[in-house]
Protein backbone atom coordinates (compact mmCIF):
# COMPACT_ATOMS: atom_id res chain seq x y z
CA UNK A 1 67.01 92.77 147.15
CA UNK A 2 65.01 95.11 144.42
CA UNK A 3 65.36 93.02 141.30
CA UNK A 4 65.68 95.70 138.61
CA UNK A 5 64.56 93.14 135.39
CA UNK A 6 61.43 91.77 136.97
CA UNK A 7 60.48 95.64 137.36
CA UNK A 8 61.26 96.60 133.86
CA UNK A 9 59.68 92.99 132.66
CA UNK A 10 56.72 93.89 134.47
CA UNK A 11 55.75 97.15 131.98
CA UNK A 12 54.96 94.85 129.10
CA UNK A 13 51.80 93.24 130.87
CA UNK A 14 51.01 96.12 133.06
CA UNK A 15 51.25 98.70 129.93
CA UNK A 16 48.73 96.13 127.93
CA UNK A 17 46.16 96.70 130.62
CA UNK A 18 46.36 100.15 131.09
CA UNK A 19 44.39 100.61 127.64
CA UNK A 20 41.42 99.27 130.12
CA UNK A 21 42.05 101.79 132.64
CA UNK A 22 42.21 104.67 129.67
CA UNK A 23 39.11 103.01 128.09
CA UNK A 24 37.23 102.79 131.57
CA UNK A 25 38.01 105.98 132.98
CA UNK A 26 37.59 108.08 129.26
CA UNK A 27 34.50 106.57 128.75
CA UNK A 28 33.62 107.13 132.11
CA UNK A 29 34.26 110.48 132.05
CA UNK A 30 32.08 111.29 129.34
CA UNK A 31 28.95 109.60 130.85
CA UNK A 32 29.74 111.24 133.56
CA UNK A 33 29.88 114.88 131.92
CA UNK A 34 26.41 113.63 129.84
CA UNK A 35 24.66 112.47 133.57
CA UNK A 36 26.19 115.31 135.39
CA UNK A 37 25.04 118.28 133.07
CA UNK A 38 21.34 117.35 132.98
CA UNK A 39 22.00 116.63 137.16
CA UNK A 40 23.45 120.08 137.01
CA UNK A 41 19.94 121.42 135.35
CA UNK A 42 17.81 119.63 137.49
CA UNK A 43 19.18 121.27 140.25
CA UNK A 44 19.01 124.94 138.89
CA UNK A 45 15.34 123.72 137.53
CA UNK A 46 12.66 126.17 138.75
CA UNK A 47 10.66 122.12 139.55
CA UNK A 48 10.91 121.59 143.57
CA UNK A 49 10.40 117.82 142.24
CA UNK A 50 13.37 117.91 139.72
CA UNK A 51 15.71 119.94 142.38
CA UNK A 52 14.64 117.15 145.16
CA UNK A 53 15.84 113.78 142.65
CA UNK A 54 19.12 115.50 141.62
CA UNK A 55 19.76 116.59 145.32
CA UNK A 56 19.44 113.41 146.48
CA UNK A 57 21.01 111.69 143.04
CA UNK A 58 24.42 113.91 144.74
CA UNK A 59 23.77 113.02 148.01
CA UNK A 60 23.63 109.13 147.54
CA UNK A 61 26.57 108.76 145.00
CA UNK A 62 28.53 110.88 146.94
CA UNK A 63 27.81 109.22 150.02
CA UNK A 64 28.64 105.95 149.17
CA UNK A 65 31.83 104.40 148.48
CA UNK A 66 32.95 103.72 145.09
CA UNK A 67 33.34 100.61 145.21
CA UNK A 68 29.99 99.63 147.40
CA UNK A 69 28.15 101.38 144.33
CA UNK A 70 30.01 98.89 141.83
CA UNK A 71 29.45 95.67 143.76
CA UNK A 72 25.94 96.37 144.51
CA UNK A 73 25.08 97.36 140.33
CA UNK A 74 27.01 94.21 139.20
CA UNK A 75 25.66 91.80 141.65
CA UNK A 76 21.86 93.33 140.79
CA UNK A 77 21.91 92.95 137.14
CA UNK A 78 21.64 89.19 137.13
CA UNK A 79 18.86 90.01 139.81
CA UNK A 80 16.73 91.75 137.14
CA UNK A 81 17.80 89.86 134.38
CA UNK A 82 20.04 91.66 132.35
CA UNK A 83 23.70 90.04 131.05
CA UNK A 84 25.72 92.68 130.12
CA UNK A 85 29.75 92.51 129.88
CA UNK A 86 31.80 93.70 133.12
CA UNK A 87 33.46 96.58 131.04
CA UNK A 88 30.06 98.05 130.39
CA UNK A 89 28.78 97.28 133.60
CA UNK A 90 32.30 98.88 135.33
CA UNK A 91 31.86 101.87 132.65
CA UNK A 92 28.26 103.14 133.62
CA UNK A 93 29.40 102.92 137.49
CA UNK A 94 31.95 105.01 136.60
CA UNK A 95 30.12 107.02 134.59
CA UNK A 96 27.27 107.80 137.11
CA UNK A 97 29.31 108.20 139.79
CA UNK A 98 31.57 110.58 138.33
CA UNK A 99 27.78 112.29 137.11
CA UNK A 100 27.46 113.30 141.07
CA UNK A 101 30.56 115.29 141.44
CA UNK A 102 30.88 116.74 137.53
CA UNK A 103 27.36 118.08 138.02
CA UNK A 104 28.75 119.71 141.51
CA UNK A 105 31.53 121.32 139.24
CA UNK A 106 29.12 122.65 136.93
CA UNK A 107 26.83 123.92 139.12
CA UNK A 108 29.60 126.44 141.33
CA UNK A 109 31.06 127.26 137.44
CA UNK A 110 27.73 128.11 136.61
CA UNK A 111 26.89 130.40 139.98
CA UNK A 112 30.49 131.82 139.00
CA UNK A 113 28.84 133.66 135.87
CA UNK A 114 27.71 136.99 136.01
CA UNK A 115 23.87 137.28 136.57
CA UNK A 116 24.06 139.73 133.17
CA UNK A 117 25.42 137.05 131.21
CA UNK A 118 21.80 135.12 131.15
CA UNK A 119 19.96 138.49 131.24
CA UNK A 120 21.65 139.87 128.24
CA UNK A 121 21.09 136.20 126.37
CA UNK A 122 17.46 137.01 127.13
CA UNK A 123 17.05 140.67 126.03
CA UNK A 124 18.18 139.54 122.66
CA UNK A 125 15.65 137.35 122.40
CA UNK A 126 17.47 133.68 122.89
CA UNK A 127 15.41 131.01 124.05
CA UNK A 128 16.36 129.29 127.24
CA UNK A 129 18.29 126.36 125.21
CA UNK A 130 20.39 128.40 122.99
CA UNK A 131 21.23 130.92 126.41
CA UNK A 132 22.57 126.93 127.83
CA UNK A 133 24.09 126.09 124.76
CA UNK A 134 25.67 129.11 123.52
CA UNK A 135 26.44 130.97 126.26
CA UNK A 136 26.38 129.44 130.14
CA UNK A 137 27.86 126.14 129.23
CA UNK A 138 30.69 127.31 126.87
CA UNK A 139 31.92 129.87 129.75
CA UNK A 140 31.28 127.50 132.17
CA UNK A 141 33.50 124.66 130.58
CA UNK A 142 36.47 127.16 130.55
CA UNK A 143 35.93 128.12 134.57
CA UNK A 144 35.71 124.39 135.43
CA UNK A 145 38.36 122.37 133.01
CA UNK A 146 40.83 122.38 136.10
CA UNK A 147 38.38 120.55 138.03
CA UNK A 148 37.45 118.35 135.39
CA UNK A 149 40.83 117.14 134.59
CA UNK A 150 40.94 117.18 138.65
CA UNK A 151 37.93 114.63 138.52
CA UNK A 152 39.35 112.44 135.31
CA UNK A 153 42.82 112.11 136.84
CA UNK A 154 40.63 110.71 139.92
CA UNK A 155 38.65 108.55 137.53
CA UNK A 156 41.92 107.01 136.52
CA UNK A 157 43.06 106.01 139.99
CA UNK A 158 39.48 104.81 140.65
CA UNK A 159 39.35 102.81 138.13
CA UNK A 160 41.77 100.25 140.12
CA UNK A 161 38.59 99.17 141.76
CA UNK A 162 36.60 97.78 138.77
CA UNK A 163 39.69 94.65 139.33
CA UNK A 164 36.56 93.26 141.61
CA UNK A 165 34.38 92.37 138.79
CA UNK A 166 37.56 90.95 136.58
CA UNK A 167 38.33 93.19 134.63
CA UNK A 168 42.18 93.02 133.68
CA UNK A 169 43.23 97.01 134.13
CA UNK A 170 46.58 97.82 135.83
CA UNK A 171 45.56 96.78 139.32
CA UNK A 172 43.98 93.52 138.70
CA UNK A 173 47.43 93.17 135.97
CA UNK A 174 50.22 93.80 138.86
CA UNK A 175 48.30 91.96 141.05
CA UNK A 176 48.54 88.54 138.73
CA UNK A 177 51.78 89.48 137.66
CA UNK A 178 53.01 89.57 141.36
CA UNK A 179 51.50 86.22 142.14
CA UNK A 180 53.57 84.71 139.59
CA UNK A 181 57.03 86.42 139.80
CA UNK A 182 56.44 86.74 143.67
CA UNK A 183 57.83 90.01 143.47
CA UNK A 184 55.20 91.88 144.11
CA UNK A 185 57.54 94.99 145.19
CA UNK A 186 59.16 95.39 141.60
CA UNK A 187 55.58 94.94 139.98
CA UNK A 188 53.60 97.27 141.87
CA UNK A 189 56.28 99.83 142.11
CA UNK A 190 55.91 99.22 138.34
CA UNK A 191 52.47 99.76 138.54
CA UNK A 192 52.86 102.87 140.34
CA UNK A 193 55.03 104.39 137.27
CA UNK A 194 52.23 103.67 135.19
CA UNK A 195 49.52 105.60 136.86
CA UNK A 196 51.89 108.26 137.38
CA UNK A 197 52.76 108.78 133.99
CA UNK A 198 49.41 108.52 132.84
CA UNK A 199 48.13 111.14 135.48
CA UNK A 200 51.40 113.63 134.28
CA UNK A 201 50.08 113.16 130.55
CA UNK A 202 46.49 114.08 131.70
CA UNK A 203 47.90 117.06 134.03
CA UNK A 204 49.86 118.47 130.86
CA UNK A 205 47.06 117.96 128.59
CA UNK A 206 44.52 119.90 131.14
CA UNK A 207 47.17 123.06 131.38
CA UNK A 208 47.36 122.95 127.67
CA UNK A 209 43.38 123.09 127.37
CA UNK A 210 43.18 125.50 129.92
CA UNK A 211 45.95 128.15 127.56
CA UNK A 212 43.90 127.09 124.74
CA UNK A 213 40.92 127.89 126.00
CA UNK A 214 41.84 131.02 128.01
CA UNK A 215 39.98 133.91 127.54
């Protein structure tokens, strides 16, 4: 029978970890935005050699899982001698997957543009960094903020998989708290309120950027 005070004594623990999953995924997001734009520029680059490393940068993280990609950086960095915490490890993961698909987002915001956007940058005389800068990546944010928020709400639910390397975020949390109560239907149905209100509260906050930001 559903025991309805191990599923409301389950928030306490489960809510204390999500600030890992927020942490993770946020920083995440913004490594990934940081990778992904200069992926996205490689791949418009006029260099064959640049185009070739960011097409197959896209193709590998996007063709393997996840979680493989996680494993196989964590296990390597004792390999070439580097000792570096599992949050920072399970952040640049994140981060550089996430890279693969943001600069994806970019790139079909950026095709979106009107050719005279860039040509009318030009005729006034703005160098090819201020035309990025001031005028293609502005625009370009505004076209692809739904599939950004898209990609960080994903980033969120991802971020269950970084319990592997011990870090203590929801997953890893209802999955202790389970073994102890055993109750694991309360607690992960618990868990499951969690990610969905933190998913709703990104959702609202992406429609509210995107009427901000509307044109």
């Amino acid at each position: 029978m559903f025991s309805i005070p191990v599923f409301l004594e389950s928030f306490q623990p489960l809510l204390w970890a999500a600030r890992y999953t927020l942490l993770i995924s946020g920083l995440g997001i913004v490594l990934g935005l940081i990778i992904g734009t200069l992926i996205c520029a490689a791949r418009l680059s006029s260099w064959a050699g640049l185009r070739a490393f960011a097409g197959l940068w896209v193709s590998f993280l996007r063709g393997v899982p996840l979680l493989v990609q996680l494993l196989v950086f964590y296990y390597s960095l004792p390999v070439i001698g580097l000792d570096i915490p599992p949050i920072a490890a399970a952040v640049i993961c994140v981060g550089v997957c996430a890279s693969a698909y943001i600069s994806e987002i970019w790139r079909g915001a950026i095709a979106a543009l009107p050719r005279g956007q860039v040509e009318a940058a030009q005729a006034i005389g703005m160098t090819p960094r201020d035309t990025w800068v001031r005028v293609i990546l502005p625009q370009a944010f505004t076209m692809s903020l739904p599939a950004l928020v898209n990609e960080l709400i994903l980033l969120v639910k991802a971020s269950s998989l970084v319990s592997v390397v011990g870090i203590l975020e929801i997953t890893r949390a209802s999955q202790a708290q389970a073994a102890t109560t055993f109750r694991p239907l309360e607690v992960y149905i618990a868990a499951a309120c969690v990610y969905l209100v933190i998913n709703l509260c990104l959702a609202v906050l992406g429609r509210y950027l995107e009427h901000r930001t509307a044109v």
